[in-house]
C-alpha atoms as a PDB file:
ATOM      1  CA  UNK A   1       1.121   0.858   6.460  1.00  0.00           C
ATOM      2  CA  UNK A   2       0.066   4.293   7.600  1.00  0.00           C
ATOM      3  CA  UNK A   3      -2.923   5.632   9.108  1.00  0.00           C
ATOM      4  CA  UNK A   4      -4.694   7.835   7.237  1.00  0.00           C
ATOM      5  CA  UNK A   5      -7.990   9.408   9.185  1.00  0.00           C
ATOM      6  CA  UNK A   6     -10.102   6.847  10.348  1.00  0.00           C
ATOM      7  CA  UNK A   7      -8.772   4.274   8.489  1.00  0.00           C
ATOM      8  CA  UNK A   8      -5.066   2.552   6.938  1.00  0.00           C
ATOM      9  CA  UNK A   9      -3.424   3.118   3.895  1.00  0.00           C
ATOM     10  CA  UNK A  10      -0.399   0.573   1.937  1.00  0.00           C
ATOM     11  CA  UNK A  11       2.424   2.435   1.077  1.00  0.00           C
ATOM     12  CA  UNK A  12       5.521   0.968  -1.092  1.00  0.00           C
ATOM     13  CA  UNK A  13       8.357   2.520  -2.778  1.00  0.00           C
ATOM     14  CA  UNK A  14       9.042   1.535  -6.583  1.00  0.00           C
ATOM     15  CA  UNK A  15      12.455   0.289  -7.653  1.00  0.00           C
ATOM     16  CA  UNK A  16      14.424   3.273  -9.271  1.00  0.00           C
ATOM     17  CA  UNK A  17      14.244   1.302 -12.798  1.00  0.00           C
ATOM     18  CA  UNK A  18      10.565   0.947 -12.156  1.00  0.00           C
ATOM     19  CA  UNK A  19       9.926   4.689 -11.179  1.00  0.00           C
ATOM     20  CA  UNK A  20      11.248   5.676 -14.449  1.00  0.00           C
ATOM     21  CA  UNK A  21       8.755   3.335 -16.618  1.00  0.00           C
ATOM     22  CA  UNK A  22       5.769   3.555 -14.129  1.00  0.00           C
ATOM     23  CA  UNK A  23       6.112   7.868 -13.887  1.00  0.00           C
ATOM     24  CA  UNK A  24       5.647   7.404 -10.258  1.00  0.00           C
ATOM     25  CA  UNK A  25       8.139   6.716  -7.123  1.00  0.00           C
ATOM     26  CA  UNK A  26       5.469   4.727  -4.323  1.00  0.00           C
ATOM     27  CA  UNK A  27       2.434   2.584  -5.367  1.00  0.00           C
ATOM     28  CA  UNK A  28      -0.716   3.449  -2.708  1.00  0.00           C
ATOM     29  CA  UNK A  29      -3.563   1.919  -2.109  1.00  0.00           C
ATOM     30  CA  UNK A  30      -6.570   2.469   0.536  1.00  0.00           C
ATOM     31  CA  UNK A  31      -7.281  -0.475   2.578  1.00  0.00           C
ATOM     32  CA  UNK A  32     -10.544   0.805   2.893  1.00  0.00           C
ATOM     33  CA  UNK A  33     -10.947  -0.247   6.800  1.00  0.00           C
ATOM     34  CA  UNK A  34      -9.769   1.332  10.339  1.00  0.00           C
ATOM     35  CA  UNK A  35      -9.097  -2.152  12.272  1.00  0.00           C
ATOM     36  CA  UNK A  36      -5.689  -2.599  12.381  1.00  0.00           C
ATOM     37  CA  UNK A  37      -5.606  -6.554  11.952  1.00  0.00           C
ATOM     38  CA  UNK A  38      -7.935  -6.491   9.182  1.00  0.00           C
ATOM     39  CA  UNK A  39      -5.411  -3.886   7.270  1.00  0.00           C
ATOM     40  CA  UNK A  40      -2.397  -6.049   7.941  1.00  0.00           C
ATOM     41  CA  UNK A  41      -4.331  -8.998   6.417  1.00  0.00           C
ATOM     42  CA  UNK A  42      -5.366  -6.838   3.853  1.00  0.00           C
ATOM     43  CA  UNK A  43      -1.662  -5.875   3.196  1.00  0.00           C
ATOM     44  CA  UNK A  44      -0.926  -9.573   3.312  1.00  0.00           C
ATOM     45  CA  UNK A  45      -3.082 -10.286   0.146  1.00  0.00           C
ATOM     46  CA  UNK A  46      -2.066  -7.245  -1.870  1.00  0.00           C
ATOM     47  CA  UNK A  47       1.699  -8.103  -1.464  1.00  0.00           C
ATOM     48  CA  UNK A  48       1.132 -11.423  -2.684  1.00  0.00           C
ATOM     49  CA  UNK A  49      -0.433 -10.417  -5.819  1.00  0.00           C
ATOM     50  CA  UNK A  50       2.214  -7.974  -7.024  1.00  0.00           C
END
């Protein structure tokens, strides 16, 4: 998780044998909100579903 402006971004680095299929090396996504306990929860849910 990094802070980003006024609010928190998820960061995660790709698997090398990923990176090559996927073109990229980290997977971001805005957690579109600047309280910190509402972007860990956030994170929470997103790293279930992947």
């Amino acid at each position: 998780m990094q802070r980003r402006g006024d609010g928190f971004s998820f960061h995660i680095t790709h698997p090398d044998e990923f990176q090559t299929m996927a073109g990229k090396r980290e997977f971001t996504k805005t957690l579109e909100t600047g309280e910190k306990s509402v972007a860990i929860l956030k994170i929470l849910m997103l790293a279930a579903e992947l």
